[in-house]
Structures are given as C-alpha cells and as structure tokens.
PDB file of N, CA and C in Angstrom:
ATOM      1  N   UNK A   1      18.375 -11.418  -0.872  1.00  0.00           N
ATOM      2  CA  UNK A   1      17.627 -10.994   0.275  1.00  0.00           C
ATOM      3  C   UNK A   1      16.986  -9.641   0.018  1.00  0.00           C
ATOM      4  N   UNK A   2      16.119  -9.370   1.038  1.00  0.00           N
ATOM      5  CA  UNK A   2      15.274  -8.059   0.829  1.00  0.00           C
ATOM      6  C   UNK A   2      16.023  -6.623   1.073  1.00  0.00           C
ATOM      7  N   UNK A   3      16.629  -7.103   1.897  1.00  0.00           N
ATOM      8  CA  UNK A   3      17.530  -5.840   2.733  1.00  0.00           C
ATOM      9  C   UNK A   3      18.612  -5.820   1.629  1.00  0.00           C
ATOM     10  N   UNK A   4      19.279  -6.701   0.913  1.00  0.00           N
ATOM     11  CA  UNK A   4      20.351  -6.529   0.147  1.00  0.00           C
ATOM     12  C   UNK A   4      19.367  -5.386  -1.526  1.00  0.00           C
ATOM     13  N   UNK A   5      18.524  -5.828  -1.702  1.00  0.00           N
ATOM     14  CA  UNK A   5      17.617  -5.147  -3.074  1.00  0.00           C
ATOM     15  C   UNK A   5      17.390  -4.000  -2.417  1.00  0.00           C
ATOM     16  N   UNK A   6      17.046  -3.654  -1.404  1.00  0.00           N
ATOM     17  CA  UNK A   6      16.796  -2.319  -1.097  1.00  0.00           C
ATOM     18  C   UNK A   6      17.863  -1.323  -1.006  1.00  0.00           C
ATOM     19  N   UNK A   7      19.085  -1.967  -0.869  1.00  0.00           N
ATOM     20  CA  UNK A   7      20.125  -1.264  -0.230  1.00  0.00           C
ATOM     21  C   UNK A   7      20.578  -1.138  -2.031  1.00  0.00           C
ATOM     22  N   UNK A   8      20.453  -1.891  -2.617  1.00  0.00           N
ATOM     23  CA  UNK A   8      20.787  -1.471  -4.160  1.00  0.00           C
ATOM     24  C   UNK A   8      20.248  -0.445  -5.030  1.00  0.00           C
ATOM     25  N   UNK A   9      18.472  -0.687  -4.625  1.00  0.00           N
ATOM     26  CA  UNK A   9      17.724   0.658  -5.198  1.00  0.00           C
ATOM     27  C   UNK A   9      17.945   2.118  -4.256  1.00  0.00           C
ATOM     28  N   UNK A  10      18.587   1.967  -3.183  1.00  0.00           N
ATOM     29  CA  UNK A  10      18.358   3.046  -2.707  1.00  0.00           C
ATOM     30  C   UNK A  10      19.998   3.794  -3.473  1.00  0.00           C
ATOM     31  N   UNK A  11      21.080   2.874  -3.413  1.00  0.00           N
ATOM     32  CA  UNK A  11      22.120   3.266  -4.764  1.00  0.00           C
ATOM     33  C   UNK A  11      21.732   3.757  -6.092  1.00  0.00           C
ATOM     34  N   UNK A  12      20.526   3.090  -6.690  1.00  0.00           N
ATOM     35  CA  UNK A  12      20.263   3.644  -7.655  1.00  0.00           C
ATOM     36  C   UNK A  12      19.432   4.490  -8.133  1.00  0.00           C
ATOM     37  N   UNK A  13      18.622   5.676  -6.700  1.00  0.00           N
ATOM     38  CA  UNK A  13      18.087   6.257  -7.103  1.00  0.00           C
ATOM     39  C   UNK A  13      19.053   7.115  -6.663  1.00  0.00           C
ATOM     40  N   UNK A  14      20.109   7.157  -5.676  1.00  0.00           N
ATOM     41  CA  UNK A  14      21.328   8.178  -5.217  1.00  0.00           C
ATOM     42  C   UNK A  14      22.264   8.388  -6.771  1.00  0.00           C
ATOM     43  N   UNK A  15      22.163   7.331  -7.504  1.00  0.00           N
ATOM     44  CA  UNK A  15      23.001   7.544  -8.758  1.00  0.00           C
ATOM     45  C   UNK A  15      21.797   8.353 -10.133  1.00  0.00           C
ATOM     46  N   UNK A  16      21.081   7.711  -9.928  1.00  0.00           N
ATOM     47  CA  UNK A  16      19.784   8.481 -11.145  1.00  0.00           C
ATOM     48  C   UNK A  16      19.936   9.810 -10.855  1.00  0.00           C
ATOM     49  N   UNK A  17      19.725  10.284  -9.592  1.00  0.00           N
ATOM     50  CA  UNK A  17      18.714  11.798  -9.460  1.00  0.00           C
ATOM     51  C   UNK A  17      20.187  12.389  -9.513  1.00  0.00           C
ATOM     52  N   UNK A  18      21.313  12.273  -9.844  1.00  0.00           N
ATOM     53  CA  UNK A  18      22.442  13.189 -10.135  1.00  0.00           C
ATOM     54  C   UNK A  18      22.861  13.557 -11.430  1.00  0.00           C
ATOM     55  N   UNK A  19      22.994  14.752 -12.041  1.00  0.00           N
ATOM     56  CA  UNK A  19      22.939  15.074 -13.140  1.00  0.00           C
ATOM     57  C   UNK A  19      24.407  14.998 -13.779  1.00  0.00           C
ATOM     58  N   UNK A  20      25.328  15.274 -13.348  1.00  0.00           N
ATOM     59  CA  UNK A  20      26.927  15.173 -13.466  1.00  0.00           C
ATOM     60  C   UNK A  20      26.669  13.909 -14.051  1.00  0.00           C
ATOM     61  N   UNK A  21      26.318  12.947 -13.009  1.00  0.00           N
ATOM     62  CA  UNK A  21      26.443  11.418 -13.626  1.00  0.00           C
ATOM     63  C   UNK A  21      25.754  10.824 -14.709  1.00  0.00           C
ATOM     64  N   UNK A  22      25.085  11.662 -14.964  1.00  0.00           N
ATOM     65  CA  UNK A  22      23.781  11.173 -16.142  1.00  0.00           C
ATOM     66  C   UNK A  22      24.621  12.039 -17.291  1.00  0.00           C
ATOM     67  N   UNK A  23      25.262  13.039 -17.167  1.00  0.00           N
ATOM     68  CA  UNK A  23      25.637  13.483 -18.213  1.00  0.00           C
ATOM     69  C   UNK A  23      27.168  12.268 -18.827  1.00  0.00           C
ATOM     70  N   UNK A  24      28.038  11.725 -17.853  1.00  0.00           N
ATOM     71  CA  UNK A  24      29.269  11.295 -18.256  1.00  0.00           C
ATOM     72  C   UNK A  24      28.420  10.128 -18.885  1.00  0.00           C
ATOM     73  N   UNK A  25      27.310   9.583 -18.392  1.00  0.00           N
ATOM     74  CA  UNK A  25      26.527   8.145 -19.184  1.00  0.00           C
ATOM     75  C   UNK A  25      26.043   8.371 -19.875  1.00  0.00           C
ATOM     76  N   UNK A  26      25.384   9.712 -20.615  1.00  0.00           N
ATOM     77  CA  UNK A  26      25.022   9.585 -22.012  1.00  0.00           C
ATOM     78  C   UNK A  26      26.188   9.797 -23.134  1.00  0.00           C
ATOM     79  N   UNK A  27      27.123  10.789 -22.079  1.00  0.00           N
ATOM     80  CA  UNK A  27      28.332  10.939 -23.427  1.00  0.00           C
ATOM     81  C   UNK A  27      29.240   9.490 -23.605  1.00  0.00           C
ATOM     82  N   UNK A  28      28.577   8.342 -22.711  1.00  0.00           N
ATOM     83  CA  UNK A  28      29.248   7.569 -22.623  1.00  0.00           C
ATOM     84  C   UNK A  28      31.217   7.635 -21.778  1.00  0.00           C
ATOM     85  N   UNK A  29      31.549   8.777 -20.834  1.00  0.00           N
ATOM     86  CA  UNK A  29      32.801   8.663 -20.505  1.00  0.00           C
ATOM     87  C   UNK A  29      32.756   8.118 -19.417  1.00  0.00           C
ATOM     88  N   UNK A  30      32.944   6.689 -19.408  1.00  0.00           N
ATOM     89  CA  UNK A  30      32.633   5.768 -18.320  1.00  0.00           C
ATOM     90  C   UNK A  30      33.991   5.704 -17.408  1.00  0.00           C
ATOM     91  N   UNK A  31      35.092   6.413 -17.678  1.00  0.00           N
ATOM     92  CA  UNK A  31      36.366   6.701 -16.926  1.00  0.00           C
ATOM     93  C   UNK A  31      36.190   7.677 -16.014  1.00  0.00           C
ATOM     94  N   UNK A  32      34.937   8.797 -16.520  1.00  0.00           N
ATOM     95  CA  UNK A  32      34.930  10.430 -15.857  1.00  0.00           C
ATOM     96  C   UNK A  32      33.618   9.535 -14.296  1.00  0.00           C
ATOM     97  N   UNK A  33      32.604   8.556 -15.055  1.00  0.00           N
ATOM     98  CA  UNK A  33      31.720   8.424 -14.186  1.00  0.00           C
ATOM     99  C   UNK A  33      32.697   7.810 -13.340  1.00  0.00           C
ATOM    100  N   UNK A  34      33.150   6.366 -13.887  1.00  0.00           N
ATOM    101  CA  UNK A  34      33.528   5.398 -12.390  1.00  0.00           C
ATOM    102  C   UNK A  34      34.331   6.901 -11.263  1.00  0.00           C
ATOM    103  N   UNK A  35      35.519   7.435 -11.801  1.00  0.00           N
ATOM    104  CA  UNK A  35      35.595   8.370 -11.046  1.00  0.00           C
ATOM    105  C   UNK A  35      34.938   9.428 -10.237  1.00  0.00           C
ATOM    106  N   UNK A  36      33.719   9.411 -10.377  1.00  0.00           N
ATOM    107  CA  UNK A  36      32.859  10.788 -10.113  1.00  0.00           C
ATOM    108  C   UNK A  36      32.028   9.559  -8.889  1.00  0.00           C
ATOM    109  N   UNK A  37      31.590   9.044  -9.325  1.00  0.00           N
ATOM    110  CA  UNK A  37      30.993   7.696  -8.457  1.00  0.00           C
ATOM    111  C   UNK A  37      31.811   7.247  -7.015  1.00  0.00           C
ATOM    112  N   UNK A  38      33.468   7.157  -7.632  1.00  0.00           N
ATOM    113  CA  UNK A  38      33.923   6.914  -6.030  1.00  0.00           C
ATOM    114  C   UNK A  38      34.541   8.316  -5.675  1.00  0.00           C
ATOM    115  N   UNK A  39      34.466   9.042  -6.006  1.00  0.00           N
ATOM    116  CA  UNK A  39      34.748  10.389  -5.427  1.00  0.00           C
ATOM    117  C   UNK A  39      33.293  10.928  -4.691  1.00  0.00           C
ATOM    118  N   UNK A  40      32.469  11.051  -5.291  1.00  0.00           N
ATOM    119  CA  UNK A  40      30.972  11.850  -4.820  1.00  0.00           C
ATOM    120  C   UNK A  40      30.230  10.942  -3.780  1.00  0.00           C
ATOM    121  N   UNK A  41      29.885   9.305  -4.304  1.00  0.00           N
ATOM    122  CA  UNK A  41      28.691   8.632  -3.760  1.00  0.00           C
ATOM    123  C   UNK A  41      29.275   7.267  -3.003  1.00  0.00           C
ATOM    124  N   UNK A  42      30.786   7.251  -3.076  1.00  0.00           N
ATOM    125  CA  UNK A  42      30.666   5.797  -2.613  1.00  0.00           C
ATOM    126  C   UNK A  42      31.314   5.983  -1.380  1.00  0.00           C
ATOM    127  N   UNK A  43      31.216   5.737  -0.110  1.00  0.00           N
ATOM    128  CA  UNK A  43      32.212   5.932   1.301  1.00  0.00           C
ATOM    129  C   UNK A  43      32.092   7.191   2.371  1.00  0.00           C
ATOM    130  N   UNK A  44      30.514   7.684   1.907  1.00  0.00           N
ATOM    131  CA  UNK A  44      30.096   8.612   2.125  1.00  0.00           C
ATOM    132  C   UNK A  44      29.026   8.206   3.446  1.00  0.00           C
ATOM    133  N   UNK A  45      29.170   9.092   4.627  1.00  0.00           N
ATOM    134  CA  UNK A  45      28.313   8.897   5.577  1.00  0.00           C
ATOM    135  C   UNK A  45      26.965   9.121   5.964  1.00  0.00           C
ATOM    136  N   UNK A  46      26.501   9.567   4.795  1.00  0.00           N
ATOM    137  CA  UNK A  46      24.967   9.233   4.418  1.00  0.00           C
ATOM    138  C   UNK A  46      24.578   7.861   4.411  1.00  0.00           C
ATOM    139  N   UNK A  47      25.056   7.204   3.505  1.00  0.00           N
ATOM    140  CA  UNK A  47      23.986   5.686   3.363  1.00  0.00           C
ATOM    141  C   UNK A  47      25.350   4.602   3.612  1.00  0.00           C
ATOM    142  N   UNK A  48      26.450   5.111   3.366  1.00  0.00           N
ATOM    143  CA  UNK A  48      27.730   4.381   2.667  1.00  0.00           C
ATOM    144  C   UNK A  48      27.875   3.336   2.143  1.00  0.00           C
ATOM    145  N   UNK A  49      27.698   3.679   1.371  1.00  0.00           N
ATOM    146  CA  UNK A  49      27.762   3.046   0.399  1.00  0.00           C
ATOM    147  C   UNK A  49      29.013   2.344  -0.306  1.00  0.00           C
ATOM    148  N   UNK A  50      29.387   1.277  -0.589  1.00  0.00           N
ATOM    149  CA  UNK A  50      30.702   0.548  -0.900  1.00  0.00           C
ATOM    150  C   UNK A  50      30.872  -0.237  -2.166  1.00  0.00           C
ATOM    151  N   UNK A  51      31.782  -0.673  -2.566  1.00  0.00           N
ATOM    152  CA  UNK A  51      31.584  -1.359  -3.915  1.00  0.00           C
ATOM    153  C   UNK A  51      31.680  -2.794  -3.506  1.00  0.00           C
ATOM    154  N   UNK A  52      31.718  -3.664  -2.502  1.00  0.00           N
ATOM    155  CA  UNK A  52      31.690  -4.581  -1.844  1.00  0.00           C
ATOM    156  C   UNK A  52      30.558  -4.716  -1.376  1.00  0.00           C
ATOM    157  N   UNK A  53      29.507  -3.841  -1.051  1.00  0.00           N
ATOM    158  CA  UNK A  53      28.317  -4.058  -0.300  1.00  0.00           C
ATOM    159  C   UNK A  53      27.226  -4.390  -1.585  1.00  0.00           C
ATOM    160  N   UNK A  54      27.768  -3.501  -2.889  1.00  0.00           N
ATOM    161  CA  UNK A  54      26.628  -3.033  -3.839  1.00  0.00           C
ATOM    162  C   UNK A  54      27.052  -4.740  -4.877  1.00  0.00           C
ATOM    163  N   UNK A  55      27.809  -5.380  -4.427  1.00  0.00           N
ATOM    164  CA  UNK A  55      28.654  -6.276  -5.538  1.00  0.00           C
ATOM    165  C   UNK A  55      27.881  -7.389  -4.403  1.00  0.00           C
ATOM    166  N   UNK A  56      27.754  -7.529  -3.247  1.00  0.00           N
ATOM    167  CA  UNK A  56      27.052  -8.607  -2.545  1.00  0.00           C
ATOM    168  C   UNK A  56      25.331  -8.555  -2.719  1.00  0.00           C
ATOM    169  N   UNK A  57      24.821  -7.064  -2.789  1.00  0.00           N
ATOM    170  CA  UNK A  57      23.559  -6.969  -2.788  1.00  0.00           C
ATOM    171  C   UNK A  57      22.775  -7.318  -4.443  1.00  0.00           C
ATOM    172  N   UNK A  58      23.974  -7.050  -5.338  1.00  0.00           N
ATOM    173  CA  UNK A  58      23.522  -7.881  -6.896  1.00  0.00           C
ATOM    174  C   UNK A  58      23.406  -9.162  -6.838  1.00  0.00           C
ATOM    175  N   UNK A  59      24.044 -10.197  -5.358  1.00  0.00           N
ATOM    176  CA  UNK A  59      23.738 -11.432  -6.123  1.00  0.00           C
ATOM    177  C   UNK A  59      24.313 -11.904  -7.234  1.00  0.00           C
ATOM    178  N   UNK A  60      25.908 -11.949  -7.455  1.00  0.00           N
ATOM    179  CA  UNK A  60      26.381 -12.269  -8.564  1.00  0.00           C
ATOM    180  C   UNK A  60      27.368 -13.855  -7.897  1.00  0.00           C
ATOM    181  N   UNK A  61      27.657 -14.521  -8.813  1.00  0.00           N
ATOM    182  CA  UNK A  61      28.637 -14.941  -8.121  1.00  0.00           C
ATOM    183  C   UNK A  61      29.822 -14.807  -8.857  1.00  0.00           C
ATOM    184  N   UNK A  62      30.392 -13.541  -9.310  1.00  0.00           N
ATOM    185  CA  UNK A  62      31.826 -12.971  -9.198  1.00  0.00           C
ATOM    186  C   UNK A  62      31.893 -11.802  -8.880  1.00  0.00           C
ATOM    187  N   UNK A  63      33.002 -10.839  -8.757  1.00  0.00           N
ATOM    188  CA  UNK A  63      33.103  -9.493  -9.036  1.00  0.00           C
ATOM    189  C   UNK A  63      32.501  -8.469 -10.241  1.00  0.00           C
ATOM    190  N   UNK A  64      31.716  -7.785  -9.340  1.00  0.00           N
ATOM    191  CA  UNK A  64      31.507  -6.971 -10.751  1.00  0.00           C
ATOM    192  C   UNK A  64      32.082  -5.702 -10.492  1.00  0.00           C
ATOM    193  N   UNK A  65      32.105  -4.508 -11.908  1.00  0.00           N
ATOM    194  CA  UNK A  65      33.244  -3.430 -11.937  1.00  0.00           C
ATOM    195  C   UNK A  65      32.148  -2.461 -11.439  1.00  0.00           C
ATOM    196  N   UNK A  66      32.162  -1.517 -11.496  1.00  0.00           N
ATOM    197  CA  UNK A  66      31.886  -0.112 -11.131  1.00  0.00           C
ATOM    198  C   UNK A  66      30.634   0.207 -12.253  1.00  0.00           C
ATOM    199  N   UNK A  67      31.644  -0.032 -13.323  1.00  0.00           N
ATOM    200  CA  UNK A  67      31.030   0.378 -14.840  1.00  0.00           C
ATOM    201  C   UNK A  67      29.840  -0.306 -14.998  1.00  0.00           C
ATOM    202  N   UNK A  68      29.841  -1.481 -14.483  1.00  0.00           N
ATOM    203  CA  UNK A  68      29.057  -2.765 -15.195  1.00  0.00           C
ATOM    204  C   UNK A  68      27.499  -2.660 -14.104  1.00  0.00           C
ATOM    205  N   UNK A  69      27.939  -1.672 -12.806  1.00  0.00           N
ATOM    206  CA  UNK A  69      27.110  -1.736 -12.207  1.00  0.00           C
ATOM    207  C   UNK A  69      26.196  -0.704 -12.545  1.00  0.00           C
ATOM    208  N   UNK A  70      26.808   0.580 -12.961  1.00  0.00           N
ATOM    209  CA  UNK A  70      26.130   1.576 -13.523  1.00  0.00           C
ATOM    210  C   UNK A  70      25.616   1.471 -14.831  1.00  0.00           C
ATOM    211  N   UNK A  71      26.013   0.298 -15.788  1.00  0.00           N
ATOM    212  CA  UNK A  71      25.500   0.178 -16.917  1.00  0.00           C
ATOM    213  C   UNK A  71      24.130  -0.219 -16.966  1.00  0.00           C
ATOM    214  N   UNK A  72      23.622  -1.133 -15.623  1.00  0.00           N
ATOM    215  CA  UNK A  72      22.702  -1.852 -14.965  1.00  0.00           C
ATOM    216  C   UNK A  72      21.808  -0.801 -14.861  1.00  0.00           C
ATOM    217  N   UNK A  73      22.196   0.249 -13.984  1.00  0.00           N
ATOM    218  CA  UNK A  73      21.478   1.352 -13.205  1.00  0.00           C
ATOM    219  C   UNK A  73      20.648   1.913 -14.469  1.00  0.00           C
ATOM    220  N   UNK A  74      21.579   2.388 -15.379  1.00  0.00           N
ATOM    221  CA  UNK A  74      20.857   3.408 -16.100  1.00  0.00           C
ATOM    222  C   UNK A  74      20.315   2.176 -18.169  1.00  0.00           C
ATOM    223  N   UNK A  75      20.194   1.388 -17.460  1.00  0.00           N
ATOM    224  CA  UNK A  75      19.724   0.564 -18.235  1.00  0.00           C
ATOM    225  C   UNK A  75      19.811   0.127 -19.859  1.00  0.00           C
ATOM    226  N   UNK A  76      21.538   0.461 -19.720  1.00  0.00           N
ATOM    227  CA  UNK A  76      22.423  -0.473 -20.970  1.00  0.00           C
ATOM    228  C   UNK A  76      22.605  -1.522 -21.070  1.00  0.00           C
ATOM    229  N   UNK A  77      22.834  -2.413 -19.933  1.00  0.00           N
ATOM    230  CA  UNK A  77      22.725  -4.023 -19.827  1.00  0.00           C
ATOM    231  C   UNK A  77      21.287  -4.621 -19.292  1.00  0.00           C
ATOM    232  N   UNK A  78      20.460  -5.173 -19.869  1.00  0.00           N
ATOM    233  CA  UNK A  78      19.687  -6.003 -18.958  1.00  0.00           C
ATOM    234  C   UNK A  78      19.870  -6.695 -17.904  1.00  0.00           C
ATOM    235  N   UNK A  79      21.058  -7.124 -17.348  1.00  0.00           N
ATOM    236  CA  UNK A  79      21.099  -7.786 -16.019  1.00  0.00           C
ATOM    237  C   UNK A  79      22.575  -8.161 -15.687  1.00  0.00           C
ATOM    238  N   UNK A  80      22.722  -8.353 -14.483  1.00  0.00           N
ATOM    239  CA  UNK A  80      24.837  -9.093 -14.371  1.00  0.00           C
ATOM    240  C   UNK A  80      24.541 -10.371 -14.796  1.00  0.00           C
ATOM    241  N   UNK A  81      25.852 -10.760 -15.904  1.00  0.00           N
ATOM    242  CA  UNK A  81      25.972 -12.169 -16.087  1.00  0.00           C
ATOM    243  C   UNK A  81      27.176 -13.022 -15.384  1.00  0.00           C
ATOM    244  N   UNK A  82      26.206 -13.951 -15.195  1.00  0.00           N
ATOM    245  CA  UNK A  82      27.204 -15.011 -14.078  1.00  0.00           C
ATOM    246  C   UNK A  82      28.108 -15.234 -14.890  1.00  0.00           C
ATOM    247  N   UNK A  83      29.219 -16.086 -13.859  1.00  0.00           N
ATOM    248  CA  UNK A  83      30.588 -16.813 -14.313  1.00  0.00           C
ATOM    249  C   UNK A  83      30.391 -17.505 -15.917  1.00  0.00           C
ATOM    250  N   UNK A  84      29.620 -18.402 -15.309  1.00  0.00           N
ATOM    251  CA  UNK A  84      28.784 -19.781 -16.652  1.00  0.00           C
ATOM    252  C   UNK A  84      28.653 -18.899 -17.921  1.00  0.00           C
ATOM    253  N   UNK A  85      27.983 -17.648 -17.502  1.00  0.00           N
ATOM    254  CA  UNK A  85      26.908 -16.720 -19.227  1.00  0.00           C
ATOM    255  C   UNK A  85      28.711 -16.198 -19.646  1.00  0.00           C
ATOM    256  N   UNK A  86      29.445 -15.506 -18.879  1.00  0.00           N
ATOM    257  CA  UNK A  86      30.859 -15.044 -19.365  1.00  0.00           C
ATOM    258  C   UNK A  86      31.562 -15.899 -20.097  1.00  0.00           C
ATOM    259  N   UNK A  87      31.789 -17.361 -19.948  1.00  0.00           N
ATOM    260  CA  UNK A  87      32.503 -18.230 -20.186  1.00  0.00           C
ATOM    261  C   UNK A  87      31.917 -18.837 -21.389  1.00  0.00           C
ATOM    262  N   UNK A  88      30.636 -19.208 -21.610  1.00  0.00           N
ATOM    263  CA  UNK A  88      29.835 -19.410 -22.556  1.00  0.00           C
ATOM    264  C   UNK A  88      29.875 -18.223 -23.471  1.00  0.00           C
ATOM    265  N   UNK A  89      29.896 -16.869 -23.732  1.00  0.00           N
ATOM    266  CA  UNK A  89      29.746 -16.012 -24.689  1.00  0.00           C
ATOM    267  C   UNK A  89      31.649 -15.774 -24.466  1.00  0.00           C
ATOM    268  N   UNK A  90      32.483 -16.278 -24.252  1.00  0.00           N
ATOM    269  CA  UNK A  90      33.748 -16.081 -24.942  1.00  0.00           C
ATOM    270  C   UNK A  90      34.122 -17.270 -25.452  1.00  0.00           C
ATOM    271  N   UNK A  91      33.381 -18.558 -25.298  1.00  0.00           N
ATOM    272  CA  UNK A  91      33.569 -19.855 -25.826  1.00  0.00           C
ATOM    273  C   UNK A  91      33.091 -19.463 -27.385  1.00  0.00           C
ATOM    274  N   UNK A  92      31.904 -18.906 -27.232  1.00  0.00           N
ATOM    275  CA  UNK A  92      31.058 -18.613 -28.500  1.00  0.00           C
ATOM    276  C   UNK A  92      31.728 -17.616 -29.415  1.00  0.00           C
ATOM    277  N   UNK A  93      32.722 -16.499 -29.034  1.00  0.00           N
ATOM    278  CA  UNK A  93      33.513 -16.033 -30.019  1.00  0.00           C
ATOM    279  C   UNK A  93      35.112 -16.903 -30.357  1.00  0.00           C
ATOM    280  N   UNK A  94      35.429 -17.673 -29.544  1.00  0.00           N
ATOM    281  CA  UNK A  94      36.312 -18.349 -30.114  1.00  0.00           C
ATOM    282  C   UNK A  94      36.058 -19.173 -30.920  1.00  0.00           C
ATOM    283  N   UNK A  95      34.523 -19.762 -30.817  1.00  0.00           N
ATOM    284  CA  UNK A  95      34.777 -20.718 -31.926  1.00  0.00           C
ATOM    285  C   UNK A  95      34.201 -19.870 -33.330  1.00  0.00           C
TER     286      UNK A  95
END
C-alpha cells in the first residue's frame, strides 16, 4: 500500500540524515547500530516508529531483523528476500 511505502521512506530518511548511524554502517558494527536504532529512532513520539510497523510496511512475508532492514536503507542488500528466495539459497548451499 501507499501509506505503508511512505511510512518506510519517511524511516529512511529519519535513519540516512543521522550521522552516528552512518558511521556504525560504514564501520560495519551492526550490534552498535541495531542498538542505537532502538534506543534513538524507534518508539519515539515523533513519527513512532516500530519494528512491527516497518516489518508490515516492507511487504515481506516473514520477519525481518533490524539489521536486514538497515542493510536495505543504506543500500547493501538490493531488496528483502521472501520465505521461497531463503529456502532456495540454503537448498543451494547444501547441495
């Protein structure tokens, strides 16, 4: 939905324009961000933002982490992969 994409970019320009957070994602300390993320931006009475709201407005159909959402944001992953793409790329290293 429209209202769900908006409510995501408006997360991800609240996560871009912060410099703390841009610094733990280039050094890569994705333990210091997820922490800095639900301490600073998430449950906050500005936009409030939730990890339940931002995990419905991706359109996934499973859970996604914190990490995986910010990997998105600042554009290490090309996109969330469904159940099917997960299950298929661990089929593909087992065999």
């Amino acid at each position: 939905m429209k209202i769900d994409r908006m409510f995501f970019d408006a997360f991800e320009k609240t996560v871009k324009a912060d410099d703390t957070l841009k610094s733990f994602v280039d050094k890569e300390q994705w333990d210091n961000a997820v922490e800095y993320v639900a301490a600073n931006v998430l449950n906050k009475p500005a936009e409030f933002f939730t990890l339940d709201k931002l995990r419905r407005a991706a359109g996934v159909d499973r859970r996604l982490t914190l990490r995986e959402i910010l990997e998105k944001i600042f554009g290490l992953i090309p996109g969330f992969k469904s159940k099917d793409e997960l299950l298929e790329d661990e089929f593909q290293k087992f065999l």
